[in-house]
N, C-alpha and C. Protein backbone atom coordinates (compact mmCIF):
# COMPACT_ATOMS: atom_id res chain seq x y z
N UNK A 1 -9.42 35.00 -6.85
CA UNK A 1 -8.20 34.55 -6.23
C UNK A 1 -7.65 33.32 -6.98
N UNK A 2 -8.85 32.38 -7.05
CA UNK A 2 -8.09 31.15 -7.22
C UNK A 2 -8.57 30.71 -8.95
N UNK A 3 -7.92 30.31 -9.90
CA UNK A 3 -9.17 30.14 -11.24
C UNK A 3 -9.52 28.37 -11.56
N UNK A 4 -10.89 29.12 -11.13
CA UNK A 4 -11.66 27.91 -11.12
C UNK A 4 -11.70 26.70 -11.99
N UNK A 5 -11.41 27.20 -13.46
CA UNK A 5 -11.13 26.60 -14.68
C UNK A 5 -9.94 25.54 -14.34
N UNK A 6 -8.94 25.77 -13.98
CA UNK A 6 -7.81 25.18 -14.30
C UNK A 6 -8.00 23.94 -13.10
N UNK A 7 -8.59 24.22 -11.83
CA UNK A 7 -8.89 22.98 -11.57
C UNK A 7 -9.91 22.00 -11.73
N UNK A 8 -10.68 22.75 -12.78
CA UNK A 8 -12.10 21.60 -13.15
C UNK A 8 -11.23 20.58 -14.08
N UNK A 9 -10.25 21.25 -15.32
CA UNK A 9 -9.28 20.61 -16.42
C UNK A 9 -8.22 19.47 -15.84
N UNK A 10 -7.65 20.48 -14.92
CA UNK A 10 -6.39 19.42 -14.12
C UNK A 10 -6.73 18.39 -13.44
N UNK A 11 -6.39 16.65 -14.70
CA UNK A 11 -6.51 15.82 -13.93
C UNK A 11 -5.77 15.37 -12.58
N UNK A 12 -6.29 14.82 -11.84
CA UNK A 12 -5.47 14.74 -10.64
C UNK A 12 -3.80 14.05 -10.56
N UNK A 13 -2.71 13.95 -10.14
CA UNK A 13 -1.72 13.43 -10.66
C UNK A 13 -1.59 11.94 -9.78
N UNK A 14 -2.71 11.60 -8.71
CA UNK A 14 -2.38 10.49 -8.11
C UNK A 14 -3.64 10.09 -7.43
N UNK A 15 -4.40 9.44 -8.65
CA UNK A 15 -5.73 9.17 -7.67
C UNK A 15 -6.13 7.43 -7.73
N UNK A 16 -7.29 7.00 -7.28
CA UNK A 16 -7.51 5.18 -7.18
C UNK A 16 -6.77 4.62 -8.22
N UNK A 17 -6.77 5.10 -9.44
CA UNK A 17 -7.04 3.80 -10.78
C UNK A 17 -5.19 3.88 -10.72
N UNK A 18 -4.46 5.42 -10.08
CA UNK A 18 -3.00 5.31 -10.37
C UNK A 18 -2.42 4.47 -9.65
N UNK A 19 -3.03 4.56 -8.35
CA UNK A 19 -2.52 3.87 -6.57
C UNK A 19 -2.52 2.17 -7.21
N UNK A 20 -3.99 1.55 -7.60
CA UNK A 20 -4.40 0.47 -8.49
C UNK A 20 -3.75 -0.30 -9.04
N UNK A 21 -2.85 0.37 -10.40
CA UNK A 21 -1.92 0.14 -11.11
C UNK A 21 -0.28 0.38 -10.35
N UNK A 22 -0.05 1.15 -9.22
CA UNK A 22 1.10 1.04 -9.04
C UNK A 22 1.14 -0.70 -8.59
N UNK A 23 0.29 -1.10 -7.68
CA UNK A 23 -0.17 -2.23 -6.69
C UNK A 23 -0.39 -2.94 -7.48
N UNK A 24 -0.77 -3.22 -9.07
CA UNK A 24 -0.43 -4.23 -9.66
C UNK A 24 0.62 -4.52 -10.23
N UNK A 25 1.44 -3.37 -10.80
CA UNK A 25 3.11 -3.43 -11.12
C UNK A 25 3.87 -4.02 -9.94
N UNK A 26 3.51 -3.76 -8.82
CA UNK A 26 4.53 -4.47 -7.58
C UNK A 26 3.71 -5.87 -7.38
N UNK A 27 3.09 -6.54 -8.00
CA UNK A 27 2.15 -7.76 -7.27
C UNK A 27 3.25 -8.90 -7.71
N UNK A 28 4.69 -8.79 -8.17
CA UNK A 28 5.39 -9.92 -8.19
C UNK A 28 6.60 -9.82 -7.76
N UNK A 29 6.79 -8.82 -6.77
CA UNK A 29 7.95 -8.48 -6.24
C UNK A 29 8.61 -9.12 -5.40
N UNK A 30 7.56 -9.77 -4.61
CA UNK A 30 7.87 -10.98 -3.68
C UNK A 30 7.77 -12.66 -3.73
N UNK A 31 7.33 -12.90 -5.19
CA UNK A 31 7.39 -14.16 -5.27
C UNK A 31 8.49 -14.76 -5.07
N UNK A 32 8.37 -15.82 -4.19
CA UNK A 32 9.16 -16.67 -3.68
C UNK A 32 10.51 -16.36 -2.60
N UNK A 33 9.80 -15.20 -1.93
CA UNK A 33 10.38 -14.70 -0.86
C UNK A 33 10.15 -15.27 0.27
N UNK A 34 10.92 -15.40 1.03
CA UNK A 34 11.10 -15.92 2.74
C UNK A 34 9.88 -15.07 3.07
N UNK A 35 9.06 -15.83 4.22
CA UNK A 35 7.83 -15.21 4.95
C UNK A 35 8.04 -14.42 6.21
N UNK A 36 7.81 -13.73 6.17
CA UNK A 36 8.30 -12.49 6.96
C UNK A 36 7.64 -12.55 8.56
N UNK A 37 8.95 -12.16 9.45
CA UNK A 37 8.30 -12.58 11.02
C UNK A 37 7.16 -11.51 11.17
N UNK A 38 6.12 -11.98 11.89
CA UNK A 38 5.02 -11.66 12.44
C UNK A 38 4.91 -10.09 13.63
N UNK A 39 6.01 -10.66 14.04
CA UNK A 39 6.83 -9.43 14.92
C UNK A 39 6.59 -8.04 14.35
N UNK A 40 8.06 -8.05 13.61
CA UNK A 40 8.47 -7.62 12.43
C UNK A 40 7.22 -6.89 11.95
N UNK A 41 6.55 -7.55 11.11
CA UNK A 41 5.63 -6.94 10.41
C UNK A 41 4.38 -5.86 11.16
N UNK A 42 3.91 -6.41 12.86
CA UNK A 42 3.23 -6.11 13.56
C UNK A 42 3.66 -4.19 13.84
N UNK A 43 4.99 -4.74 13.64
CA UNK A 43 5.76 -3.25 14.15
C UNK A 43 6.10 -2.17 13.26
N UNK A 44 6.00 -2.69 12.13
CA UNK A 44 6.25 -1.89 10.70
C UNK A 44 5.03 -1.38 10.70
N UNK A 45 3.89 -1.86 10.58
CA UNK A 45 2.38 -1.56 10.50
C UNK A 45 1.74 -0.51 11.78
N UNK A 46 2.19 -0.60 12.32
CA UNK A 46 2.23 0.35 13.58
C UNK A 46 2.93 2.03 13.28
N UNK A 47 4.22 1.49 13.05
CA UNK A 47 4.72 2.99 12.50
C UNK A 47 4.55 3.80 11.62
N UNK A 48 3.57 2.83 10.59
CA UNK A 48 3.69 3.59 9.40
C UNK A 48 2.14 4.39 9.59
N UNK A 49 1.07 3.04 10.39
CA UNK A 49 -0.17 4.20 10.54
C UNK A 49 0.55 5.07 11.33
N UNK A 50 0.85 5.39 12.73
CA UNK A 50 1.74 6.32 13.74
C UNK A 50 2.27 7.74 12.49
N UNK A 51 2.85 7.36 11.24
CA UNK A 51 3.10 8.33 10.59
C UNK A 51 2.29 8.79 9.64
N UNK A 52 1.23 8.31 9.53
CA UNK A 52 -0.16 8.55 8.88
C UNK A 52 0.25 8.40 7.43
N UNK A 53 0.58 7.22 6.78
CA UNK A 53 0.68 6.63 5.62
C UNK A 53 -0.67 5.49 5.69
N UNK A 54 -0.90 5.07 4.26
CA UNK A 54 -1.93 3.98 4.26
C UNK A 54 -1.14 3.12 4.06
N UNK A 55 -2.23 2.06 4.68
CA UNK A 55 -1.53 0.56 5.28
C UNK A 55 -2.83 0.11 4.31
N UNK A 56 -2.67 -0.93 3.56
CA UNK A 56 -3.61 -1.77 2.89
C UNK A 56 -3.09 -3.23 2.25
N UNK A 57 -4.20 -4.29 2.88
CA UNK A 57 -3.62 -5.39 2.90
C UNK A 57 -4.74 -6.64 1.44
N UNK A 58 -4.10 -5.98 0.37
CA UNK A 58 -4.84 -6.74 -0.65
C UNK A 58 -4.42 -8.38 -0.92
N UNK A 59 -5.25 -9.41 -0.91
CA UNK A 59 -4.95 -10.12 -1.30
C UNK A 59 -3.71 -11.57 -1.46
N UNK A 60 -3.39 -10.89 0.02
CA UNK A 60 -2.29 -11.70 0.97
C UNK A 60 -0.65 -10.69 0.60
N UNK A 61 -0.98 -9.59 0.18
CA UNK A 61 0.19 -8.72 0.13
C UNK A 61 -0.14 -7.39 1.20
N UNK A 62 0.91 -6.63 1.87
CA UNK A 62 0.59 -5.86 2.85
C UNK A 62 1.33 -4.41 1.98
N UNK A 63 0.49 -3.71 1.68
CA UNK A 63 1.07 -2.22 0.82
C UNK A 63 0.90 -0.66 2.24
N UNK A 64 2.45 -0.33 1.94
CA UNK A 64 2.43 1.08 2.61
C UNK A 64 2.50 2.34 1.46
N UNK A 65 1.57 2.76 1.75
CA UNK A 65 0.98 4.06 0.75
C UNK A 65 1.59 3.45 -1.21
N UNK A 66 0.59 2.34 -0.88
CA UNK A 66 0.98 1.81 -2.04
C UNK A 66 2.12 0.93 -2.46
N UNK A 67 2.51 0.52 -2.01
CA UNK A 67 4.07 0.34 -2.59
C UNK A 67 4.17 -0.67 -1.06
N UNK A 68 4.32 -2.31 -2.21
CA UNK A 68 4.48 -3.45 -1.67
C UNK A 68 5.52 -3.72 -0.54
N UNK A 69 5.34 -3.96 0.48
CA UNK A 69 6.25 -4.17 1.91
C UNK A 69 6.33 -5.32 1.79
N UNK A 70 5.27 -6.33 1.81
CA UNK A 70 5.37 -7.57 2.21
C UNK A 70 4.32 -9.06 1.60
N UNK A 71 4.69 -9.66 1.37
CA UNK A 71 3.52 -11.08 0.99
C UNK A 71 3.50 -11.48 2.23
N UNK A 72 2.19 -11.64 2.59
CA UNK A 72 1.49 -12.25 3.99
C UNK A 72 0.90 -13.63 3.74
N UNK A 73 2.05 -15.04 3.98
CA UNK A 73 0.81 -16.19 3.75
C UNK A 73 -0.45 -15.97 4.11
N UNK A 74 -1.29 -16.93 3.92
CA UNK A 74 -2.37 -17.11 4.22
C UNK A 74 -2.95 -17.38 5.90
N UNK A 75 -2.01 -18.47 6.53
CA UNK A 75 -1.84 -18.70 7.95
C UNK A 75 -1.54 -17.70 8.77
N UNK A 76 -1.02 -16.51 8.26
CA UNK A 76 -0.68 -15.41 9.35
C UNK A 76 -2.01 -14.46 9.53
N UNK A 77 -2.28 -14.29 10.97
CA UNK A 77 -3.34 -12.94 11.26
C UNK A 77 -3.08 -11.86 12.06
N UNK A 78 -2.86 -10.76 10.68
CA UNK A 78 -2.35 -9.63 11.46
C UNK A 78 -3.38 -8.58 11.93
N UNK A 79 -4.82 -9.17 12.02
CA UNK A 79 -5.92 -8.54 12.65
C UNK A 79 -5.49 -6.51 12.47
N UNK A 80 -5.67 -5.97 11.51
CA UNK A 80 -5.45 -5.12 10.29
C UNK A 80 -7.13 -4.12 10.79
């Protein structure tokens, strides 16, 4: 049915090391941006798990399925 070959060959088109590198191309998107209400952000993070996207919060930046939403000072806890 299915040939086995072509998916041992076919690298994947979107896996860690790509997600990785998108999330370091966006890591200066927000410098020196206004800090974003707490609210706001509580509620964005809600909908997006609710729509079953990944929510991942590296390094004081908050990424939805990769792709930078927000810089989170340090003082904010969005208990994640």
């Amino acid at each position: 049915m299915y040939n086995q070959d072509y998916f041992k060959t076919r690298a994947p088109s979107m896996g860690v090391g790509m997600g990785v590198a998108i999330m370091m191309q966006n890591a200066g998107a927000f410098v020196g941006a206004p800090a974003p209400d707490l609210a706001s952000i509580h509620a964005q993070i809600r909908k997006a798990k609710a729509e079953g996207r990944t929510v991942t919060m590296v390094n004081g930046a908050l990424y939805f399925d990769y792709q930078m939403v927000a810089r989170i000072p340090p003082h904010f806890d969005l208990n994640l």
